[in-house]
Protein backbone atom coordinates (compact mmCIF):
# COMPACT_ATOMS: atom_id res chain seq x y z
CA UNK A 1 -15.67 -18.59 -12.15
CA UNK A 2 -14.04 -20.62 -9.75
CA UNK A 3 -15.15 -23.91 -8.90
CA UNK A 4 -13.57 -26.19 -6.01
CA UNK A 5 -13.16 -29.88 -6.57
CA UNK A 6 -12.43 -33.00 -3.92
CA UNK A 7 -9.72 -35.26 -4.17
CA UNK A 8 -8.74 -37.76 -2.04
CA UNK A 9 -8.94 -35.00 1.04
CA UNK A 10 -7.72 -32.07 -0.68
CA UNK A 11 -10.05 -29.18 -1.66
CA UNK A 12 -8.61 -28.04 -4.97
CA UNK A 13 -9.26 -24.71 -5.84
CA UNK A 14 -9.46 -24.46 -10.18
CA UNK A 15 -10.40 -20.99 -12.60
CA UNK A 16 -11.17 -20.19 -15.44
CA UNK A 17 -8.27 -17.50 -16.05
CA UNK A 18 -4.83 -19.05 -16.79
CA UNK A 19 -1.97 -18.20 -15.03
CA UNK A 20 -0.42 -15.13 -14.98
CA UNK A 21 3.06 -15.33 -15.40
CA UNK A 22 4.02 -18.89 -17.40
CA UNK A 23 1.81 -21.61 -19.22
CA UNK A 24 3.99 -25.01 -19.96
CA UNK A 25 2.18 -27.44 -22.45
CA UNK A 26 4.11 -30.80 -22.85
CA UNK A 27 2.80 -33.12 -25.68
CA UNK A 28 3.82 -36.50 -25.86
CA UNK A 29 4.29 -36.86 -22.30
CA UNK A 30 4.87 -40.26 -22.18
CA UNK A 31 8.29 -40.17 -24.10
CA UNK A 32 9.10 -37.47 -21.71
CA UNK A 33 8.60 -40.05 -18.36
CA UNK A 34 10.52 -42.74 -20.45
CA UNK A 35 13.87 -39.90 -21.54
CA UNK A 36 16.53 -40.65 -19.87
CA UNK A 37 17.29 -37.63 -17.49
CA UNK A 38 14.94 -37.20 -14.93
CA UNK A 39 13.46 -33.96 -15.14
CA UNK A 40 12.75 -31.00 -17.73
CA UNK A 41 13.50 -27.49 -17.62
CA UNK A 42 11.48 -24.98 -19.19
CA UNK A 43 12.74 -21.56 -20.87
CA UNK A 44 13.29 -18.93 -19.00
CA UNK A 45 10.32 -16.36 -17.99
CA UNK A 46 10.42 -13.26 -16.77
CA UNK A 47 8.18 -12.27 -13.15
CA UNK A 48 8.50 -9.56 -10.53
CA UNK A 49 11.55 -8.11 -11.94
CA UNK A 50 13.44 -11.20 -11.89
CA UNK A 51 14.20 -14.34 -14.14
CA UNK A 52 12.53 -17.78 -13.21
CA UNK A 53 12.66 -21.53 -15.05
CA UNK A 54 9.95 -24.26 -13.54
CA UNK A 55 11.44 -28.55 -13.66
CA UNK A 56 9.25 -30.62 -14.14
CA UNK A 57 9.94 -34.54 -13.24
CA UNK A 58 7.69 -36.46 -15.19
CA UNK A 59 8.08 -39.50 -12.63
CA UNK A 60 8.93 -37.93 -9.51
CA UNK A 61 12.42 -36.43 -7.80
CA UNK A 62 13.29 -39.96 -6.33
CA UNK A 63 16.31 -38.20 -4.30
CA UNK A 64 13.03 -36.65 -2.39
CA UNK A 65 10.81 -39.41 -1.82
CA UNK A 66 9.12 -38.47 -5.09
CA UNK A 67 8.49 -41.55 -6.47
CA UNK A 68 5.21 -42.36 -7.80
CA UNK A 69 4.37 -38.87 -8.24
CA UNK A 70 5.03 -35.17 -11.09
CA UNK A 71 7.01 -32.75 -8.59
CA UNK A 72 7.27 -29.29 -9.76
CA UNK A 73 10.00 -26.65 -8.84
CA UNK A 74 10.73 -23.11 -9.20
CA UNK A 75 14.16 -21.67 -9.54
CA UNK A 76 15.49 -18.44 -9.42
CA UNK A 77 18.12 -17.72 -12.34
CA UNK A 78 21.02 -15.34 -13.07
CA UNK A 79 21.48 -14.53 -9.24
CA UNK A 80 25.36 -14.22 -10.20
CA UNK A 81 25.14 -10.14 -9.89
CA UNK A 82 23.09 -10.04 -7.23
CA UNK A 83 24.71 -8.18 -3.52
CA UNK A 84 26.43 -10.27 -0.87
CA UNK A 85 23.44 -11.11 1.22
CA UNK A 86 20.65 -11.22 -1.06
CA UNK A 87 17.32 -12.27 -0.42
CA UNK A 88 13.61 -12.67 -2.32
CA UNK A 89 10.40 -13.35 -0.58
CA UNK A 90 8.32 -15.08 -2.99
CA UNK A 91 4.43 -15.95 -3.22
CA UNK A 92 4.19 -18.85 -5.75
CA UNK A 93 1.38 -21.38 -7.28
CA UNK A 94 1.17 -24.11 -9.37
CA UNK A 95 -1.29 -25.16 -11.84
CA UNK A 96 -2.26 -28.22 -13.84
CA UNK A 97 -5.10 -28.10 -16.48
CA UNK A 98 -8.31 -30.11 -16.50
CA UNK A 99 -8.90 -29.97 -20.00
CA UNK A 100 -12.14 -31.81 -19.66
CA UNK A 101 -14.03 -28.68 -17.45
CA UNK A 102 -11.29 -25.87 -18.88
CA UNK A 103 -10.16 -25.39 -15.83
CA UNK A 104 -6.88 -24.06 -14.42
CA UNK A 105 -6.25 -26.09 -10.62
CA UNK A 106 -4.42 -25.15 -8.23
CA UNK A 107 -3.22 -28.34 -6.06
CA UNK A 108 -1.67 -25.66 -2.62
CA UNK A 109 -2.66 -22.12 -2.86
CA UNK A 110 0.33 -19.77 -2.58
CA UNK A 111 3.34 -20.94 -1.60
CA UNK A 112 5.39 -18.37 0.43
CA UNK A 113 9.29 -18.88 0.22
CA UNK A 114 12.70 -17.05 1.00
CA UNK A 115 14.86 -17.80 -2.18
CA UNK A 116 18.96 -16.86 -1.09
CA UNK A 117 22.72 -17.75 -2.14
CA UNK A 118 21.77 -20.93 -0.36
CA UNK A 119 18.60 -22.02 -1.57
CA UNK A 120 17.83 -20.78 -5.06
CA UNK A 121 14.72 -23.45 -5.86
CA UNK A 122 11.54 -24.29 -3.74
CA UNK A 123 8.77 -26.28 -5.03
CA UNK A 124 6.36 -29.22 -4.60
CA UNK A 125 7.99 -33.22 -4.59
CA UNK A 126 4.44 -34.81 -4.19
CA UNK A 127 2.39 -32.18 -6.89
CA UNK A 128 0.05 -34.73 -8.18
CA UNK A 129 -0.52 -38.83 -8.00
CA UNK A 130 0.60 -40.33 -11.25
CA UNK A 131 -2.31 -42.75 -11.06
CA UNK A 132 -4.56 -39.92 -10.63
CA UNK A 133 -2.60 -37.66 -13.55
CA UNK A 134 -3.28 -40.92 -15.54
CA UNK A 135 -7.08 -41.33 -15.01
CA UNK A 136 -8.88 -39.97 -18.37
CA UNK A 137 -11.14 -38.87 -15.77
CA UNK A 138 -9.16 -36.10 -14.22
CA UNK A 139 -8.61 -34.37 -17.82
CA UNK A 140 -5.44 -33.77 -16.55
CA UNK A 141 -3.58 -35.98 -19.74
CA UNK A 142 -5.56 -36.01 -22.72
CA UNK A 143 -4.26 -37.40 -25.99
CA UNK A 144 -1.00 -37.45 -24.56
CA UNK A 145 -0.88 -33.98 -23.88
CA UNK A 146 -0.79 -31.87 -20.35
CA UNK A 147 -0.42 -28.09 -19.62
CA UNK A 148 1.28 -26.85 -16.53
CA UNK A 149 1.67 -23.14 -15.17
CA UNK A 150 3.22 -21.17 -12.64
CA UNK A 151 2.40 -17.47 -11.38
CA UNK A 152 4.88 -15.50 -9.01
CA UNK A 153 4.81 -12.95 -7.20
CA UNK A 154 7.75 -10.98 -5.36
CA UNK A 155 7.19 -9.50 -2.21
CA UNK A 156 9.29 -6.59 -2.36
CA UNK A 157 9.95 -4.71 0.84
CA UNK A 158 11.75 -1.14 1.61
CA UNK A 159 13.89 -0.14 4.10
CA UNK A 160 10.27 1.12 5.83
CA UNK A 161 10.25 -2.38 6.93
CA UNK A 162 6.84 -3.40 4.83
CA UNK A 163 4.63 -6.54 5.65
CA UNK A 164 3.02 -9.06 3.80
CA UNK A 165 0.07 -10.82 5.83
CA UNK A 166 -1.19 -13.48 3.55
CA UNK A 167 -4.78 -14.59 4.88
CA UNK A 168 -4.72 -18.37 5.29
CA UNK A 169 -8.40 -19.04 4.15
CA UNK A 170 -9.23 -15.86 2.18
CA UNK A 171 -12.93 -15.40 0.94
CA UNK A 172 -13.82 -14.42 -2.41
CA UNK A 173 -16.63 -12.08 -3.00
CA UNK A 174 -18.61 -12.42 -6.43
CA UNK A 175 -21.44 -10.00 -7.71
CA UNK A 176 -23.41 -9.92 -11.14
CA UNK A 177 -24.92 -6.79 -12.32
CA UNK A 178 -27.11 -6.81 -14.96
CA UNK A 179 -26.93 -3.19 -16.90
CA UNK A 180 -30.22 -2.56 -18.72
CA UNK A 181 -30.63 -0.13 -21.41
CA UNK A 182 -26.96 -0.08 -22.28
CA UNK A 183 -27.40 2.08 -25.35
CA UNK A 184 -29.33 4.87 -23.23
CA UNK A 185 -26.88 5.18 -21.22
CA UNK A 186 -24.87 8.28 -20.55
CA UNK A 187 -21.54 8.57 -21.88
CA UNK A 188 -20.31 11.88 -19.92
CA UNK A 189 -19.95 9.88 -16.76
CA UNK A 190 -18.87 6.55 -15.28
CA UNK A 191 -21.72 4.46 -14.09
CA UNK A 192 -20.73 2.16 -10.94
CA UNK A 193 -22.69 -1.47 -9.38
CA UNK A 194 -24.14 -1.29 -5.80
CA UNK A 195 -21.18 -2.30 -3.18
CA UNK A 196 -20.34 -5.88 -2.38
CA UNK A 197 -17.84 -7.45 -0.01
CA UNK A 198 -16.86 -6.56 3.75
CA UNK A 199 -14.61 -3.95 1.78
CA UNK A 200 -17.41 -2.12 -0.11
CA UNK A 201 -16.10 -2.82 -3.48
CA UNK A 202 -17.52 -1.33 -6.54
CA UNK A 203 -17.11 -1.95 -10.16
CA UNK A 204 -17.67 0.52 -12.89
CA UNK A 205 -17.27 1.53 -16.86
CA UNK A 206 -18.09 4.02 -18.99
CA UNK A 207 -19.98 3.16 -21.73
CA UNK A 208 -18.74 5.58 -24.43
CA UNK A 209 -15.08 3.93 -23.96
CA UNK A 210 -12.19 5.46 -24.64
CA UNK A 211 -10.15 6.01 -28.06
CA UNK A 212 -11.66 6.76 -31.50
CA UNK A 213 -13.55 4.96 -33.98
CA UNK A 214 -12.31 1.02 -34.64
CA UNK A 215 -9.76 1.58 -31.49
CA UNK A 216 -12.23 2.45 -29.01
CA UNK A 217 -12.38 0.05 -25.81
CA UNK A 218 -14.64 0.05 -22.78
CA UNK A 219 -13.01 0.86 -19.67
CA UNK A 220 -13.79 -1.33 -17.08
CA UNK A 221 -11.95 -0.31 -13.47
CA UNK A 222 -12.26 -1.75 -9.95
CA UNK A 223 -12.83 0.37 -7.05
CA UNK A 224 -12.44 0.54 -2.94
CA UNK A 225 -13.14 3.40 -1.18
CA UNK A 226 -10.28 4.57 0.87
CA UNK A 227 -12.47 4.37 4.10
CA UNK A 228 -12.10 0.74 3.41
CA UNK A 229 -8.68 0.72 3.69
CA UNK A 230 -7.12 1.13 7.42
CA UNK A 231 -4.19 3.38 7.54
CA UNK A 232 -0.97 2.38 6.59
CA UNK A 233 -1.98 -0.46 4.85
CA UNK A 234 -2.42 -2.08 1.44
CA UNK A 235 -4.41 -4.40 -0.42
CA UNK A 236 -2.91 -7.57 -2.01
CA UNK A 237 -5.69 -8.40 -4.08
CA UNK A 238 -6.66 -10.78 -6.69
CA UNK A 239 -9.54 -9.87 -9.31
CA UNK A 240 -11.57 -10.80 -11.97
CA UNK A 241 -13.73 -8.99 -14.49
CA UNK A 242 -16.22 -10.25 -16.77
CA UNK A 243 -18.39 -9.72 -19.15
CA UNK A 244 -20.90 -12.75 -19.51
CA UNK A 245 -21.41 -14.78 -23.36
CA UNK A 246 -25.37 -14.38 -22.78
CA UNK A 247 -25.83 -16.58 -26.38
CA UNK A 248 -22.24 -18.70 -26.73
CA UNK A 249 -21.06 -19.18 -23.02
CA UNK A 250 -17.83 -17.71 -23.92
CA UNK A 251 -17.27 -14.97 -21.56
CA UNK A 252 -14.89 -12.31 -22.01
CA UNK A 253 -12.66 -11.47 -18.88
CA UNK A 254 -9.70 -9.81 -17.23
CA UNK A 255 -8.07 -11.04 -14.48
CA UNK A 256 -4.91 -9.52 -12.28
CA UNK A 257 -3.14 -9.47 -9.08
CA UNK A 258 -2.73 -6.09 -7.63
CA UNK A 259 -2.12 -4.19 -4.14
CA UNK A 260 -4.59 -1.21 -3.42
CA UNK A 261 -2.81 1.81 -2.44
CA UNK A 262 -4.83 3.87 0.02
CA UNK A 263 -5.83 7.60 -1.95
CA UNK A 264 -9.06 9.22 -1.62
CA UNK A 265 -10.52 6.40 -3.92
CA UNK A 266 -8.65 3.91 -5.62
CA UNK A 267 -9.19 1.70 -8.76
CA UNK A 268 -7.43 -0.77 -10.99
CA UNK A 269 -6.10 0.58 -13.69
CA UNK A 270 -4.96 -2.26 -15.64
CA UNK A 271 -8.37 -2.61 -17.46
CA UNK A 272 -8.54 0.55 -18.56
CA UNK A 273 -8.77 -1.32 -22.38
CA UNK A 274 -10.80 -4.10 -21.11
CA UNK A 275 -12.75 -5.03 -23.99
CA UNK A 276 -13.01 -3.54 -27.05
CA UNK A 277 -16.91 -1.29 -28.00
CA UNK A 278 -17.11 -3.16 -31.18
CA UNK A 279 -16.80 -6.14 -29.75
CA UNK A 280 -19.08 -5.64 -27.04
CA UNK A 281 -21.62 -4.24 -29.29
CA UNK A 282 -21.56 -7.16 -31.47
CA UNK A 283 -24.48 -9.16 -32.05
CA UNK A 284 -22.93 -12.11 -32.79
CA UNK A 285 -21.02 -12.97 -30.00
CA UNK A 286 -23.92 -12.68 -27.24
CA UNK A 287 -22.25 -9.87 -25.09
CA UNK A 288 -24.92 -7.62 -25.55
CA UNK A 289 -28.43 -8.95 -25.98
CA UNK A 290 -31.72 -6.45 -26.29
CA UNK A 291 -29.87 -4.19 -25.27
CA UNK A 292 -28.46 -5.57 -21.56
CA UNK A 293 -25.35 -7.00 -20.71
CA UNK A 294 -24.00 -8.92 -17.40
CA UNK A 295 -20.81 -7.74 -15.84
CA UNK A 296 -19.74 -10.11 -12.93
CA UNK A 297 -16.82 -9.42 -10.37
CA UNK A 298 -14.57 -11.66 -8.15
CA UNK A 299 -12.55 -10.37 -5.19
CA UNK A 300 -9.96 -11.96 -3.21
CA UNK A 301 -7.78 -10.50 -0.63
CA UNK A 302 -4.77 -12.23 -0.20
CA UNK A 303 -2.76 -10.47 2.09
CA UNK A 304 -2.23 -6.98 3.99
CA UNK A 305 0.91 -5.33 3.19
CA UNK A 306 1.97 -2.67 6.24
């Protein structure tokens, strides 16, 4: 679940999901402010089809007014074969962990940039206050240790001339649905939760699954009606599926960034495995309890591509 937490004027947004593309966990980070070059460079990761490294300075880029201050870049790598003229529109965030709450913060929500032959990093000088990083409070350094991430997204465009509208404050729609009498269930058909959201979503599984035997999973698929959708138009969307811990509080989830395509009806099919039966059906871990489990959904749109 997200939560959103107040510091020092900024609403920051944090998750429970980690990000998507890169996670960078630096222990000992106080021999890494005190080496003796300024700023670390992580391995190289792969995201939209491209290669990307994140720096890291550990006491600010002082060339940028830094000082006092992590800053945090990304940088596009191996752009050596790309055409005379190249471009890459880029969505980007950055994320620090609390490690106290377990939560994943984002300190600005998607950063748009235009990476060229020019200009192959962008990124954030002023990413957090060291005195705040400090504060045992935060949870942001705890025994030394800090985890960083990145997720990235390309915004690739065809000669159609496509559009990405990011929405500056988007709104995230949540609904639980409890599902009683799981085991009664039919499994010769899909079963589907009420609609929520200005976009009618639905979320549905069928509880049967899919495979044989030990490799069977539950399907679990997000779904828009294509009335929803206005012509010529697609969904940048950000989603999260799960399946509540009713004994343990450790809730199993899937979460994604996708664009909605606009058929008769469309649905995510990256969770087609989204849990596996056994698993589910195990009493143990709390998932399913007398019989009834909770499946909860969050939907953001980002943008409109058109």
């Amino acid at each position: 679940m997200d939560t959103q937490l107040f510091i020092e004027g900024n609403i920051l947004t944090g998750r429970d999901a980690p990000p998507s593309h890169y996670l960078f966990k630096i222990e000992s980070f106080s021999l890494l402010s005190k080496a003796p070059l300024p700023k670390y460079t992580s391995n190289q990761f792969d995201a939209g089809g491209y290669k990307w490294k994140l720096s890291l300075y550990p006491s600010g880029d002082k060339q940028k007014d830094g000082e006092g201050f992590i800053s945090i870049y990304l940088a596009l790598t191996e752009t050596s074969s790309f055409s005379s003229g190249w471009d890459v529109n880029v969505v980007f965030n950055f994320f620090i962990l609390d490690q106290l709450q377990n939560k994943y913060i984002v300190v600005q929500e998607w950063i748009e940039r235009r990476y060229h032959a020019m200009k192959t990093e962008w990124g954030i000088t002023k990413f957090i206050d060291l005195e705040m990083f400090h504060n045992p409070l935060k949870g942001y350094l705890i025994d030394d240790t800090c985890v960083f991430g990145a997720e990235v997204f390309v915004v690739k465009s065809t000669f159609k001339g496509e559009r990405l509208s990011m929405v500056k404050e988007p709104t995230t729609y949540f609904h639980t649905w409890k599902v009683n009498n799981f085991s009664t269930l039919s499994g010769d058909q899909f079963h589907y939760s009420v609609s929520f959201g200005d976009q009618k979503w639905q979320f549905g599984f069928n509880p049967r699954g899919v495979g044989e035997g030990k490799g069977s999973y539950i399907p679990l698929y997000l779904f828009i009606p294509a009335s929803s959708i206005p012509d010529s138009t697609k969904l940048f969307v950000n989603f999260i599926l799960r399946v509540k811990d009713q004994m343990n509080g450790k809730d199993f989830l899937f979460q994604n960034n996708i664009v909605f395509p606009c058929p008769l009806f469309s649905k995510a099919q990256d969770a087609e495995k989204f849990m596996p039966l056994a698993k589910l059906k195990d009493r143990k871990l709390g998932y399913l309890v007398n019989d009834t489990c909770i499946m909860e959904a969050e939907v953001t749109l980002l943008g409109l591509i058109n």
